[in-house]
N, C-alpha and C. Protein backbone atom coordinates (compact mmCIF):
# COMPACT_ATOMS: atom_id res chain seq x y z
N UNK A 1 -2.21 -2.53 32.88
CA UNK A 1 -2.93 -2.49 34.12
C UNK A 1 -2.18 -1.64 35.14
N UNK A 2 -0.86 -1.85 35.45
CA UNK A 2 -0.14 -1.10 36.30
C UNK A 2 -0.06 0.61 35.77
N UNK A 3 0.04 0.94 34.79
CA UNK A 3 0.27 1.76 34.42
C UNK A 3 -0.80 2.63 34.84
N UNK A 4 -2.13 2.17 34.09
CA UNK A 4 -3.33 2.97 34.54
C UNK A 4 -4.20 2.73 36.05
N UNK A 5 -3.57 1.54 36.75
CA UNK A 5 -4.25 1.38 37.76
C UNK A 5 -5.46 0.82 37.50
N UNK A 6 -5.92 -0.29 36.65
CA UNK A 6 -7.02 -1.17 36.65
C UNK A 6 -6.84 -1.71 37.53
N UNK A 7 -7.79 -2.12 38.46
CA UNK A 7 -8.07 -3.48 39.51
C UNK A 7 -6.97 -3.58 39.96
N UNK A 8 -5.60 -2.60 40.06
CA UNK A 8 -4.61 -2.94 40.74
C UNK A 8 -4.03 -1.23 41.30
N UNK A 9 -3.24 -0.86 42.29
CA UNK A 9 -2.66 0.13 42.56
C UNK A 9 -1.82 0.09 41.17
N UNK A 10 -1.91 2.05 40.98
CA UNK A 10 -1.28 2.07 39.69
C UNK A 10 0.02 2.38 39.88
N UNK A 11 1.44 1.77 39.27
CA UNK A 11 2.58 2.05 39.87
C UNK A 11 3.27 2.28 38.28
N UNK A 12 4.20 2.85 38.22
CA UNK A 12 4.85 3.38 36.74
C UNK A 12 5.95 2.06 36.63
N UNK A 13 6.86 1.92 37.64
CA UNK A 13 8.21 1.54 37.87
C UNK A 13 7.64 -0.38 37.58
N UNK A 14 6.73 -0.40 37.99
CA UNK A 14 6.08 -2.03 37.57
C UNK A 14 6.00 -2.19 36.27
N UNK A 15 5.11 -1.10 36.01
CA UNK A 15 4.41 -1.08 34.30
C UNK A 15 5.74 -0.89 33.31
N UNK A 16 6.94 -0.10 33.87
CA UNK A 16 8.35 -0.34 33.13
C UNK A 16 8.51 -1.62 32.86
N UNK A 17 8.45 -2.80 33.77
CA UNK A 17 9.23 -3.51 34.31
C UNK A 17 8.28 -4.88 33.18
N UNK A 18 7.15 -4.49 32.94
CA UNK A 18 6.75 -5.74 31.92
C UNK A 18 6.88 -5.35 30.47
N UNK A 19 6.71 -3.71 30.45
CA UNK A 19 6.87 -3.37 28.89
C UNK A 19 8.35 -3.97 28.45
N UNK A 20 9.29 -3.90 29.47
CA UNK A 20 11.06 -4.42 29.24
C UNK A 20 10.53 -6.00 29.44
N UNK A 21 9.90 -6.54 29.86
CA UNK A 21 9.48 -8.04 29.64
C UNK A 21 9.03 -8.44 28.62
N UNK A 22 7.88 -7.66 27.83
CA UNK A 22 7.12 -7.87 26.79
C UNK A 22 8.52 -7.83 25.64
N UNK A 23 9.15 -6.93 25.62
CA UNK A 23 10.65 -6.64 24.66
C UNK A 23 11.42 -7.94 24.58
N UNK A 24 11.49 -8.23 26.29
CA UNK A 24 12.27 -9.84 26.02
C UNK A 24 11.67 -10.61 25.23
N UNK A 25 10.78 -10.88 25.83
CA UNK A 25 9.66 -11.53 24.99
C UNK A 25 9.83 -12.27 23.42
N UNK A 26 9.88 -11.09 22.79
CA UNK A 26 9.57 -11.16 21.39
C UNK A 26 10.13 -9.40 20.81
N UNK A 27 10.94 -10.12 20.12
CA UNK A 27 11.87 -8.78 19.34
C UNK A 27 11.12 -7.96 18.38
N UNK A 28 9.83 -8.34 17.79
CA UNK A 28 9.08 -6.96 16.98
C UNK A 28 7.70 -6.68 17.46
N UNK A 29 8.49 -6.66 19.02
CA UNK A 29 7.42 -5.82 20.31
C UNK A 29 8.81 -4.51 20.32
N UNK A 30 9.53 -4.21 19.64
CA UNK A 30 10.23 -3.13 19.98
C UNK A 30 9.79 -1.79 19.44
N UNK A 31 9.24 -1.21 18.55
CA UNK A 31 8.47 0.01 18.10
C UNK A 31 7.31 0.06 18.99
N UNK A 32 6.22 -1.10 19.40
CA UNK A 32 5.26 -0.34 20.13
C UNK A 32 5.75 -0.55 21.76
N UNK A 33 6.57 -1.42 21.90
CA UNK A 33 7.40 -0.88 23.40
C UNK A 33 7.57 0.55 23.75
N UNK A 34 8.83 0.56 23.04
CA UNK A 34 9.46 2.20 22.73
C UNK A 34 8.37 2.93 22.76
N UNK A 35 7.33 2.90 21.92
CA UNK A 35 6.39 4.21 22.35
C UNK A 35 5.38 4.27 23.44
N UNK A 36 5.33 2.79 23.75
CA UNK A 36 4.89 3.10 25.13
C UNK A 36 5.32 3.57 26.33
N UNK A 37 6.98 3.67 26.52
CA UNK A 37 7.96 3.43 27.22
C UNK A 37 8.03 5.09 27.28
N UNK A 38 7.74 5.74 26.09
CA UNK A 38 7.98 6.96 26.19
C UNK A 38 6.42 8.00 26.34
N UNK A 39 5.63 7.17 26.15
CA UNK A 39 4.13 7.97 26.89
C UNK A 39 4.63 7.83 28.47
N UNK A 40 5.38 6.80 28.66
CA UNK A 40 5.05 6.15 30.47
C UNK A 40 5.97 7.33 31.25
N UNK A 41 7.13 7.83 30.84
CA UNK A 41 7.54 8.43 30.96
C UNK A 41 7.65 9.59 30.97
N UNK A 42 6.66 9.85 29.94
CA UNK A 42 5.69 11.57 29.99
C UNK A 42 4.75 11.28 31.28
N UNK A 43 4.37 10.37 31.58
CA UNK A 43 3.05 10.34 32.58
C UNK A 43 3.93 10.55 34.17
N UNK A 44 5.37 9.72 33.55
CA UNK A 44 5.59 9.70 35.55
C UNK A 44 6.30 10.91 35.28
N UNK A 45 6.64 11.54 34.28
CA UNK A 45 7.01 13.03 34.41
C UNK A 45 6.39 14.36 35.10
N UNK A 46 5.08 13.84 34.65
CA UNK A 46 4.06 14.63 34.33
C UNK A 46 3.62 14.28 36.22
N UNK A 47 3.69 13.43 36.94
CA UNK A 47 3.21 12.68 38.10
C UNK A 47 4.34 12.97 38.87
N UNK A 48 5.68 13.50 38.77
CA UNK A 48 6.79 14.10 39.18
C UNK A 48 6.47 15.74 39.44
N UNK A 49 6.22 16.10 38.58
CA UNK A 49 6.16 17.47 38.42
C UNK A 49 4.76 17.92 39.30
N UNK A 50 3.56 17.44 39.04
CA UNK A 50 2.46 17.85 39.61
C UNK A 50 2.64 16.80 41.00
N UNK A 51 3.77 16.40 41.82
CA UNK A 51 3.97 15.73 43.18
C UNK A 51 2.52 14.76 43.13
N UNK A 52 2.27 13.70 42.33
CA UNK A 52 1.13 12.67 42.61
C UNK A 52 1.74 11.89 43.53
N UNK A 53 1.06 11.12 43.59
CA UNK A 53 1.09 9.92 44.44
C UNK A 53 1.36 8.45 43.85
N UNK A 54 1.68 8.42 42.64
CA UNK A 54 2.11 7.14 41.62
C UNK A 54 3.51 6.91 41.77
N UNK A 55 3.93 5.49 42.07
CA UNK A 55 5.34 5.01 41.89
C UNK A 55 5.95 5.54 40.85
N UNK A 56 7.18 6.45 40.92
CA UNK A 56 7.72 7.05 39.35
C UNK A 56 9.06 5.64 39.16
N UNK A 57 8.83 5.75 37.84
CA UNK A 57 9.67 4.45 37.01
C UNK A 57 10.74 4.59 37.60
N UNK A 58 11.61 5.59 38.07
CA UNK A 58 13.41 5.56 38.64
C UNK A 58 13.18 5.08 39.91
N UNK A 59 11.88 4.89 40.20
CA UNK A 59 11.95 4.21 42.17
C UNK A 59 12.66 2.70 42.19
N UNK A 60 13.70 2.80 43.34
CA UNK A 60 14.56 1.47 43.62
C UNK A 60 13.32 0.34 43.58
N UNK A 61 13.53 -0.80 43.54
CA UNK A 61 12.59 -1.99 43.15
C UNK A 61 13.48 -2.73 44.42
N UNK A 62 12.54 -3.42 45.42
CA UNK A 62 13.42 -4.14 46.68
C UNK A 62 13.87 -5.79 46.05
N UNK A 63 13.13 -5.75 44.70
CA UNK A 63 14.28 -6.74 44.44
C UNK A 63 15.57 -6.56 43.45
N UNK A 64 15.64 -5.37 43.39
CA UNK A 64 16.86 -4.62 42.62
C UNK A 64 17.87 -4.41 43.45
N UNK A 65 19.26 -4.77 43.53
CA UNK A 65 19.91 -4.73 44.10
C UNK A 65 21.09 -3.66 44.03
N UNK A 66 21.00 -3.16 42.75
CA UNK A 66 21.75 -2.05 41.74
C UNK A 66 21.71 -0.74 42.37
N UNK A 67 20.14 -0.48 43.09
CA UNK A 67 19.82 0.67 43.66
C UNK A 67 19.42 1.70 42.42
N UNK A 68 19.60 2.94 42.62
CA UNK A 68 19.25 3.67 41.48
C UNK A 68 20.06 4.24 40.68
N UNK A 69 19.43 4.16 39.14
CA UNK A 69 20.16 4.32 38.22
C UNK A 69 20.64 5.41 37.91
N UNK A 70 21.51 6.00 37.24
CA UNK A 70 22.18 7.35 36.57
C UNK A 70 21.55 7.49 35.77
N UNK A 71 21.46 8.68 35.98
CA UNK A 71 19.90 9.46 33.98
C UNK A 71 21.01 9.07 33.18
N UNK A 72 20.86 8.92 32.15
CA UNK A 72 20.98 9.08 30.79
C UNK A 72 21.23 10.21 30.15
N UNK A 73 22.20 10.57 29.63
CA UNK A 73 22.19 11.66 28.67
C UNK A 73 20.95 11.69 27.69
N UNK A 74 20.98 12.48 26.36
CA UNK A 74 20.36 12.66 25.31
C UNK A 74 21.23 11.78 24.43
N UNK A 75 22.67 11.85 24.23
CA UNK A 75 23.41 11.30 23.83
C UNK A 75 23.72 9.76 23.88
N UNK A 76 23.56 9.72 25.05
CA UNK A 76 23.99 8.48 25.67
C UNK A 76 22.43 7.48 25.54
N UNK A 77 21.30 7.97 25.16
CA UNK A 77 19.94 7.67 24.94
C UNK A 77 19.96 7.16 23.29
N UNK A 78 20.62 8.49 22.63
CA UNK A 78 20.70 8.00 20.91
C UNK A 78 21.85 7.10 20.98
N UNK A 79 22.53 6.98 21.68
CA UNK A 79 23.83 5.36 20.81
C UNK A 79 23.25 4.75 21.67
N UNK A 80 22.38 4.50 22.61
CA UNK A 80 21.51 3.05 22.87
C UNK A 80 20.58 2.82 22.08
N UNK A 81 20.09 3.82 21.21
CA UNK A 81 19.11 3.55 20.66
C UNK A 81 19.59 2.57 19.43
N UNK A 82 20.66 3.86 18.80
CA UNK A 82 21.45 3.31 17.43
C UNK A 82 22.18 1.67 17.72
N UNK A 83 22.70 1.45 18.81
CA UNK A 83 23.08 0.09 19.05
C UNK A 83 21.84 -0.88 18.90
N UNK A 84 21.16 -0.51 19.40
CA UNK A 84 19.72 -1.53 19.56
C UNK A 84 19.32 -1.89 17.96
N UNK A 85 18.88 -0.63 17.33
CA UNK A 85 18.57 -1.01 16.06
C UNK A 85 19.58 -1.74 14.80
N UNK A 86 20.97 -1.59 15.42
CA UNK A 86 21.70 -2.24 14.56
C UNK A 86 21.58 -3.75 14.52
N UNK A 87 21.79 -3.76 15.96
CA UNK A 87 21.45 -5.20 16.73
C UNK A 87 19.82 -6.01 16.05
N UNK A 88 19.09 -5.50 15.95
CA UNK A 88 18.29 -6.00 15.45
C UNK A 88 18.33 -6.27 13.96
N UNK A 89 18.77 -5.33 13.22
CA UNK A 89 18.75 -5.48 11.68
C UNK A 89 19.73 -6.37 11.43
N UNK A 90 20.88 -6.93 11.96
CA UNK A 90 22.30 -7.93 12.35
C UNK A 90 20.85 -8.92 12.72
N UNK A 91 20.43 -9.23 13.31
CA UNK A 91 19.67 -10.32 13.82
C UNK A 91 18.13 -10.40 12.56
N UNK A 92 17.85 -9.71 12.17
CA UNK A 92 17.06 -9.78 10.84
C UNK A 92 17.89 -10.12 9.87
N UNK A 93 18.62 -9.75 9.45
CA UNK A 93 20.06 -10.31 8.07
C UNK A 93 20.01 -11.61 7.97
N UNK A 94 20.49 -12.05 9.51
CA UNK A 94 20.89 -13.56 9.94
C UNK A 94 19.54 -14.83 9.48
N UNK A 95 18.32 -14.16 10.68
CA UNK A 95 17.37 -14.79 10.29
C UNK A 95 16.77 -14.91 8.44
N UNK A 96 16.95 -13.61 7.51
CA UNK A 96 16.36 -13.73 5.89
C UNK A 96 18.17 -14.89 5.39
N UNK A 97 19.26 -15.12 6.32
CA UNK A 97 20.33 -15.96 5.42
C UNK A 97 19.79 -17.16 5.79
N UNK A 98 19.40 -17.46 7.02
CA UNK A 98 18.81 -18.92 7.69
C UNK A 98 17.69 -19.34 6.64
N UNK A 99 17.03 -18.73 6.38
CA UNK A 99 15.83 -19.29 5.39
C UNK A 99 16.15 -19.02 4.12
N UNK A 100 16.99 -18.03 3.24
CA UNK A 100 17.67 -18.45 2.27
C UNK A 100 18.21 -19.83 2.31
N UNK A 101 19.31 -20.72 3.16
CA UNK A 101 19.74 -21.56 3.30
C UNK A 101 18.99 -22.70 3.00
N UNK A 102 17.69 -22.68 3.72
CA UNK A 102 17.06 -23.54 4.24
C UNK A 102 16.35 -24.16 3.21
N UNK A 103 15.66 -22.82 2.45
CA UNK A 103 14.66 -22.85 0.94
C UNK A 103 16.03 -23.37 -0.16
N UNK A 104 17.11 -22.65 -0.32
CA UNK A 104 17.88 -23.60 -0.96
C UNK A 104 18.36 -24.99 -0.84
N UNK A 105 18.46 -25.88 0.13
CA UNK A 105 18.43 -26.97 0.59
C UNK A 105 17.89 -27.77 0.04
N UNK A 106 16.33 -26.95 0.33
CA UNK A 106 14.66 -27.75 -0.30
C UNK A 106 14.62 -28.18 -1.76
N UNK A 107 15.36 -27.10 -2.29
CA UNK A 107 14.55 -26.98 -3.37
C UNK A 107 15.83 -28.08 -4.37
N UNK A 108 17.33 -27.78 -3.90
CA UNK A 108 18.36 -28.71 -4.09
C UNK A 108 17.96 -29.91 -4.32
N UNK A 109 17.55 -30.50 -2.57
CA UNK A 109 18.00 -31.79 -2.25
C UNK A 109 16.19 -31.99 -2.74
N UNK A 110 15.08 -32.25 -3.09
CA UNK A 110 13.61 -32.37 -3.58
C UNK A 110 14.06 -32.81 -5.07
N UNK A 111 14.14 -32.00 -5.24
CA UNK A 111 14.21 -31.69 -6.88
C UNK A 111 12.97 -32.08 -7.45
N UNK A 112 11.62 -31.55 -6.76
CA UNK A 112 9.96 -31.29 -7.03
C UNK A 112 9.95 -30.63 -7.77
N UNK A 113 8.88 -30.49 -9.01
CA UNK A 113 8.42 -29.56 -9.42
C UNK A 113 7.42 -28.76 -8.52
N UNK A 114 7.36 -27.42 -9.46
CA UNK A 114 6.70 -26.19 -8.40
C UNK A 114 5.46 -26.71 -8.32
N UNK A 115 4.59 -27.45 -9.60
CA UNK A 115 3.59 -28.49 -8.98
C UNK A 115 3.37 -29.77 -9.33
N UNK A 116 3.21 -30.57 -8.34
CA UNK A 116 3.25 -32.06 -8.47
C UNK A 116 2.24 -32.89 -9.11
N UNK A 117 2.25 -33.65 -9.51
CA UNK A 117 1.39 -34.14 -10.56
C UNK A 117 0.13 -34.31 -9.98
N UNK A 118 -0.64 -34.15 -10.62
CA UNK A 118 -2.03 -34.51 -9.83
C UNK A 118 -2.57 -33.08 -8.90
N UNK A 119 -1.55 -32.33 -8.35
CA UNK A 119 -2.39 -31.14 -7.67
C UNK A 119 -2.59 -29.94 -8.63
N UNK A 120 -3.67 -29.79 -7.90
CA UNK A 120 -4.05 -28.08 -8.66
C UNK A 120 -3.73 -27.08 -8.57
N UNK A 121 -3.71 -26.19 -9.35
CA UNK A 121 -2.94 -24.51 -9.21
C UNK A 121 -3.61 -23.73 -8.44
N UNK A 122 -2.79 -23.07 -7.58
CA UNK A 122 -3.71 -22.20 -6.40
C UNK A 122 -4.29 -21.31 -7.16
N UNK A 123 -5.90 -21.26 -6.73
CA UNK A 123 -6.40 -19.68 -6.88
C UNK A 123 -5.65 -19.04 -7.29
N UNK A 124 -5.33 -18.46 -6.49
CA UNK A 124 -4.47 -16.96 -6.41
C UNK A 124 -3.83 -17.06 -7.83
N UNK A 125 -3.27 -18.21 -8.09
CA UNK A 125 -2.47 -17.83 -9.35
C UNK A 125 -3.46 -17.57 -10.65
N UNK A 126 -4.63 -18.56 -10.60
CA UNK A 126 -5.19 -18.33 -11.56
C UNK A 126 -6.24 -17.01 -11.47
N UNK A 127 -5.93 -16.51 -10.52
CA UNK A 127 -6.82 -14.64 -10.35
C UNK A 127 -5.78 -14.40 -11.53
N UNK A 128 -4.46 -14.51 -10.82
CA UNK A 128 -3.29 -13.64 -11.21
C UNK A 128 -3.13 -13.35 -12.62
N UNK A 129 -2.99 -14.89 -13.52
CA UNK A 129 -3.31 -14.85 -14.86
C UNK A 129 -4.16 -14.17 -15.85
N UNK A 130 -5.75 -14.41 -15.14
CA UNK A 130 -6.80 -14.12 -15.87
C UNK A 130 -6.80 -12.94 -15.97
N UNK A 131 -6.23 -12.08 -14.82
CA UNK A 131 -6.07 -10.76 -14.44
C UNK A 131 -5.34 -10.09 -15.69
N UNK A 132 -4.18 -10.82 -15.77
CA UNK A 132 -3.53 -10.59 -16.50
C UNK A 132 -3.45 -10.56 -17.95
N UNK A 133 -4.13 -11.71 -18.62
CA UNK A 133 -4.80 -11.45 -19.58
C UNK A 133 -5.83 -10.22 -20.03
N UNK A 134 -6.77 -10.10 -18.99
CA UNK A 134 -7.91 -8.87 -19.01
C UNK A 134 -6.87 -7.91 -19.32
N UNK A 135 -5.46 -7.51 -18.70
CA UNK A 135 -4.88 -6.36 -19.29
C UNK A 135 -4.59 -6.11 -20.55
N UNK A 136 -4.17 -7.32 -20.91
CA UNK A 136 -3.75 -7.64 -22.44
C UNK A 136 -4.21 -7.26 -23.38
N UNK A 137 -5.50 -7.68 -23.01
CA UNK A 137 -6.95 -7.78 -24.13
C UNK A 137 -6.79 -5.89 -24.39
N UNK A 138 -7.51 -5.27 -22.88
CA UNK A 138 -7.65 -4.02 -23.03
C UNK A 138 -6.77 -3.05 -23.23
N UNK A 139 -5.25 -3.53 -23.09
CA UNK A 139 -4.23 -2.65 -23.92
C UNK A 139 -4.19 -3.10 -25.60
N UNK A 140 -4.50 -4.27 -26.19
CA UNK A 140 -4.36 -4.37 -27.39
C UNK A 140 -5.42 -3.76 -28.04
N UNK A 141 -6.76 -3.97 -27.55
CA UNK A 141 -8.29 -2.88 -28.04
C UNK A 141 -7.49 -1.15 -27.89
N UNK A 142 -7.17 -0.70 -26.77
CA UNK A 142 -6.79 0.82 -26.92
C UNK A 142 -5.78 0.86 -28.08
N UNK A 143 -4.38 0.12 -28.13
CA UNK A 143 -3.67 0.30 -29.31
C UNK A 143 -4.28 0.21 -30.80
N UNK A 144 -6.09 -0.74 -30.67
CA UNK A 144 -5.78 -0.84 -31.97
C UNK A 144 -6.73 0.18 -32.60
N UNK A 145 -8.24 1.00 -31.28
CA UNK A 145 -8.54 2.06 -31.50
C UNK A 145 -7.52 2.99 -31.74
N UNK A 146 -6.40 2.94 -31.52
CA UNK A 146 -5.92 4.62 -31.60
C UNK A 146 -5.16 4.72 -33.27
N UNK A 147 -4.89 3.51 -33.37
CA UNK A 147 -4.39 2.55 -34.95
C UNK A 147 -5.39 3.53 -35.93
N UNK A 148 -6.42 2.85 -35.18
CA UNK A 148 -7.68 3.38 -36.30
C UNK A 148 -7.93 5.00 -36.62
N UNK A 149 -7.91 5.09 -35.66
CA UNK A 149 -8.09 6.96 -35.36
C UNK A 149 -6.77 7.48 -36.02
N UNK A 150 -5.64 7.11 -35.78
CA UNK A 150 -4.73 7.92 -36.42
C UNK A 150 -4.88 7.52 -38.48
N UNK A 151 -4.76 6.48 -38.44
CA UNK A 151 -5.25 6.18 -39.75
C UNK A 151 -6.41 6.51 -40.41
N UNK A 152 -7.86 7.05 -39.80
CA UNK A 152 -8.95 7.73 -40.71
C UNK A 152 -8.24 9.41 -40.52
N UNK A 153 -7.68 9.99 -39.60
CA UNK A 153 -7.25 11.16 -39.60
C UNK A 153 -5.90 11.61 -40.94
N UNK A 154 -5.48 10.78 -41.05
CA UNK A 154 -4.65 10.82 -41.78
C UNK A 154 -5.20 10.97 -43.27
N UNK A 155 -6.08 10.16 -43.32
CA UNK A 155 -6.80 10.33 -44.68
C UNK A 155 -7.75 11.82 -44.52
N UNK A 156 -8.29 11.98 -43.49
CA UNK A 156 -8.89 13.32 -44.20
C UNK A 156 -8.49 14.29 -44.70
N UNK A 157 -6.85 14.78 -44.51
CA UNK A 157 -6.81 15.90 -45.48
C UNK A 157 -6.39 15.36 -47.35
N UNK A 158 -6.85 13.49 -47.39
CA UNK A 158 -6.46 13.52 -48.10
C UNK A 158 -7.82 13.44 -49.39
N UNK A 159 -9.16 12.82 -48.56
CA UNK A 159 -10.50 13.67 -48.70
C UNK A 159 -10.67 15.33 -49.23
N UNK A 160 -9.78 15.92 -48.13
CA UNK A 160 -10.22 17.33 -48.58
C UNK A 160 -9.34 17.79 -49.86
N UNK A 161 -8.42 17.42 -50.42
CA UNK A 161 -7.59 17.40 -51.57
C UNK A 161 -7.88 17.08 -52.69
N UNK A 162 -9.20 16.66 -52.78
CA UNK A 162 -9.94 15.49 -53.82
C UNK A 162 -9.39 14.72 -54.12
N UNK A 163 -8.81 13.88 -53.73
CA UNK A 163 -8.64 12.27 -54.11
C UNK A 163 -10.00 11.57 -53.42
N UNK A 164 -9.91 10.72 -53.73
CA UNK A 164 -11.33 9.46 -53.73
C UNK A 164 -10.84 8.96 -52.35
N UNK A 165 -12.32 9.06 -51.36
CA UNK A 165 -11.41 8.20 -50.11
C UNK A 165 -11.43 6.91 -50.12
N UNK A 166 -11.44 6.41 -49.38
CA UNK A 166 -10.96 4.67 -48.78
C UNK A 166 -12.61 4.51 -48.63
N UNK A 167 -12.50 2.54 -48.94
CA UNK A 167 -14.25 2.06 -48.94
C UNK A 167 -14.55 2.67 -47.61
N UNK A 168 -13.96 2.72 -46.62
CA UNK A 168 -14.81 2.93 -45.17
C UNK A 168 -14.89 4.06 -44.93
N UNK A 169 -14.61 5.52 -45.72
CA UNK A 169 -14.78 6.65 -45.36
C UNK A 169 -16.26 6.72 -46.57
N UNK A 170 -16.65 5.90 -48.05
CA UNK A 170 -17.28 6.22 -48.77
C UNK A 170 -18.55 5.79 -47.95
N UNK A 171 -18.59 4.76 -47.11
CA UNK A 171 -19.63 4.24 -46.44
C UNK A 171 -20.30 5.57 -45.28
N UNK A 172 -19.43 6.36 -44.65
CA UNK A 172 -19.78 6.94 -43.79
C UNK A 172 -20.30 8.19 -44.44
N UNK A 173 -19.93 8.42 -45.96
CA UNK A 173 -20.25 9.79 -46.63
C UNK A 173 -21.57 9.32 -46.59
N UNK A 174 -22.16 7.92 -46.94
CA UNK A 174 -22.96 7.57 -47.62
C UNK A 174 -24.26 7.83 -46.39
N UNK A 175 -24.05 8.03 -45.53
CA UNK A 175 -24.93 8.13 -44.72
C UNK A 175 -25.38 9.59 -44.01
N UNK A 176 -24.79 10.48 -44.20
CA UNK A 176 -24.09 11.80 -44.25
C UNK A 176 -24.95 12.62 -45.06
N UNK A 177 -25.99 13.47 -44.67
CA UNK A 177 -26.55 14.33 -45.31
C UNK A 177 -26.23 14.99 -46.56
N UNK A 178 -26.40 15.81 -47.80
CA UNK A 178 -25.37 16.35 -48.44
C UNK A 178 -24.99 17.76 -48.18
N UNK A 179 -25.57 17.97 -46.85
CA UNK A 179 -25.36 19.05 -46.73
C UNK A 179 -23.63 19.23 -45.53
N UNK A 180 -23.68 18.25 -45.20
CA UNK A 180 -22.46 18.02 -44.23
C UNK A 180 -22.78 17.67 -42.65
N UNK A 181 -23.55 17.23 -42.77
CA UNK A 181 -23.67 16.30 -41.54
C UNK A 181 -25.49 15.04 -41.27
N UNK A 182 -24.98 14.66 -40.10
CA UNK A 182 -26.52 13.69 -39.74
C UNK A 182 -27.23 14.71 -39.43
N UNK A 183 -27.19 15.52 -38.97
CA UNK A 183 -28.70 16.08 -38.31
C UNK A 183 -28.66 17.72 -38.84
N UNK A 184 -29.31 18.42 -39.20
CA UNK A 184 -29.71 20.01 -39.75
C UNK A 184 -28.94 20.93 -38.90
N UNK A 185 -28.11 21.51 -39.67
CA UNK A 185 -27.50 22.68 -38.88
C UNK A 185 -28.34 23.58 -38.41
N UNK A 186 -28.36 24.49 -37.52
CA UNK A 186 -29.17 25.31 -36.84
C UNK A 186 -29.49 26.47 -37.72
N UNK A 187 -30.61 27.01 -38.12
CA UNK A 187 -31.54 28.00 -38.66
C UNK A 187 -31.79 27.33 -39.97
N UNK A 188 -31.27 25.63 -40.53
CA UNK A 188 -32.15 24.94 -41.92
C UNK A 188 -33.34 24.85 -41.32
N UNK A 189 -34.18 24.32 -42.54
CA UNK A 189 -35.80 24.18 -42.19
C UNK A 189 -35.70 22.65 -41.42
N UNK A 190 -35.22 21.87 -41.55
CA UNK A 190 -35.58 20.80 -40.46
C UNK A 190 -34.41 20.87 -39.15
N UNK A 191 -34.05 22.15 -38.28
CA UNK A 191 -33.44 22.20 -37.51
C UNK A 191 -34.47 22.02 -36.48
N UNK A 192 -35.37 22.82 -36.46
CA UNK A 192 -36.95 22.28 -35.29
C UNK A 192 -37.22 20.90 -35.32
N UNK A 193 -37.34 20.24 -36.34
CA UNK A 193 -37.70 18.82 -36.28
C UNK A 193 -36.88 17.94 -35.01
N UNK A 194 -35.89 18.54 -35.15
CA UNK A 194 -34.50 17.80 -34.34
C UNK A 194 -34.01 18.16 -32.74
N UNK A 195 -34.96 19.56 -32.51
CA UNK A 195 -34.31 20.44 -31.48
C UNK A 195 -35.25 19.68 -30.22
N UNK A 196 -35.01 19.23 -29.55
CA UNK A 196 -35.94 18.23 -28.12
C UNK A 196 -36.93 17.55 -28.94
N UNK A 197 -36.44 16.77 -29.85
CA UNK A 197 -37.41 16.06 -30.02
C UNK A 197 -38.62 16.37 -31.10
N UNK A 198 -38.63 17.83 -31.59
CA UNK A 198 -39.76 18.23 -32.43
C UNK A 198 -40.87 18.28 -31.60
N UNK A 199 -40.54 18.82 -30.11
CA UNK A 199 -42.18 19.00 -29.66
C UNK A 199 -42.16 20.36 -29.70
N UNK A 200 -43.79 20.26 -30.07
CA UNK A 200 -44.49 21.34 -30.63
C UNK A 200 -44.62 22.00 -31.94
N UNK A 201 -44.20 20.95 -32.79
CA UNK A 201 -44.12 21.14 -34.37
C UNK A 201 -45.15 19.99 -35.22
């Protein structure tokens, strides 16, 4: 609101002053802080430069007693930054050892099974399973088509060698024109019969 001046005079140095509140707040308000912090700062830049009429964020605050602050280097901007984020990932560490602790405790001092007699298995797990099975199925069908395929391939050059093939290649001769295939090679007399259907014959 301060920032843009909704229903209120728009002032920069206010709208600083809750985005650094919102930060207190709650610690993973810090990425969309920061980038707001740094639009706000293009704007009172931008409201500096073209002389507006908007409170710019470095204006003394009459309940600030500090008066005004010293810029910041570039430098002195990146090791606040780099401190901050250490500080936080030190304070994320802490919080994933606290609930390590905590879940070990549970699971110690319980000594529950993962499910208790009488309750049912979540959903989710039984998606998870069935899911999982469906893979099973359809990787053991592809392994055992390709089983097959490499094994009738293997026999055909042993077809073309004259040896006698296997019952399941004699079945497929058996159906097999004698001329070498199901349907009339192109320019036999029943190649028209076959070509769309035989219309117009």
């Amino acid at each position: 609101m301060h920032e843009n001046g909704l229903g209120i005079a728009q002032d920069f140095h206010l709208a600083k002053r809750y985005y650094d509140a919102a930060l207190e707040t709650h610690r993973e308000a810090y990425l969309p802080v920061h980038l707001s912090l740094i639009k706000l700062r293009a704007r009172s830049w931008w409201n500096g430069v073209t002389h507006g009429g908007v409170n710019p964020i470095d204006a003394p605050d009459a309940s600030d007693s500090t008066g005004p602050k010293k810029k910041r280097t570039v430098w002195e901007w990146m090791e606040d930054f780099l401190q901050a984020d250490a500080e936080m990932t030190a304070l994320e560490q802490q919080e994933a050892d606290d609930w390590d602790a905590a879940h070990e405790h549970h699971s110690s001092a319980g000594g529950e099974d993962f499910w208790a007699e009488g309750e049912d298995i979540d959903d989710e797990v039984l998606v998870t399973l069935l899911l999982g099975g469906l893979i099973a199925v359809l990787a053991g069908l592809v392994w055992w088509r390709q089983r097959e395929a490499r094994r009738l391939a293997a026999q055909q050059p042993a077809m073309q060698g004259g040896q006698p093939p296997a019952e399941g290649q004699q079945q497929v001769m058996q159906g097999q024109q004698g001329d070498g295939g199901f349907f009339p090679q192109p320019g036999e007399p029943g190649w028209n019969d076959w070509v769309a259907g035989g219309v117009g014959h």
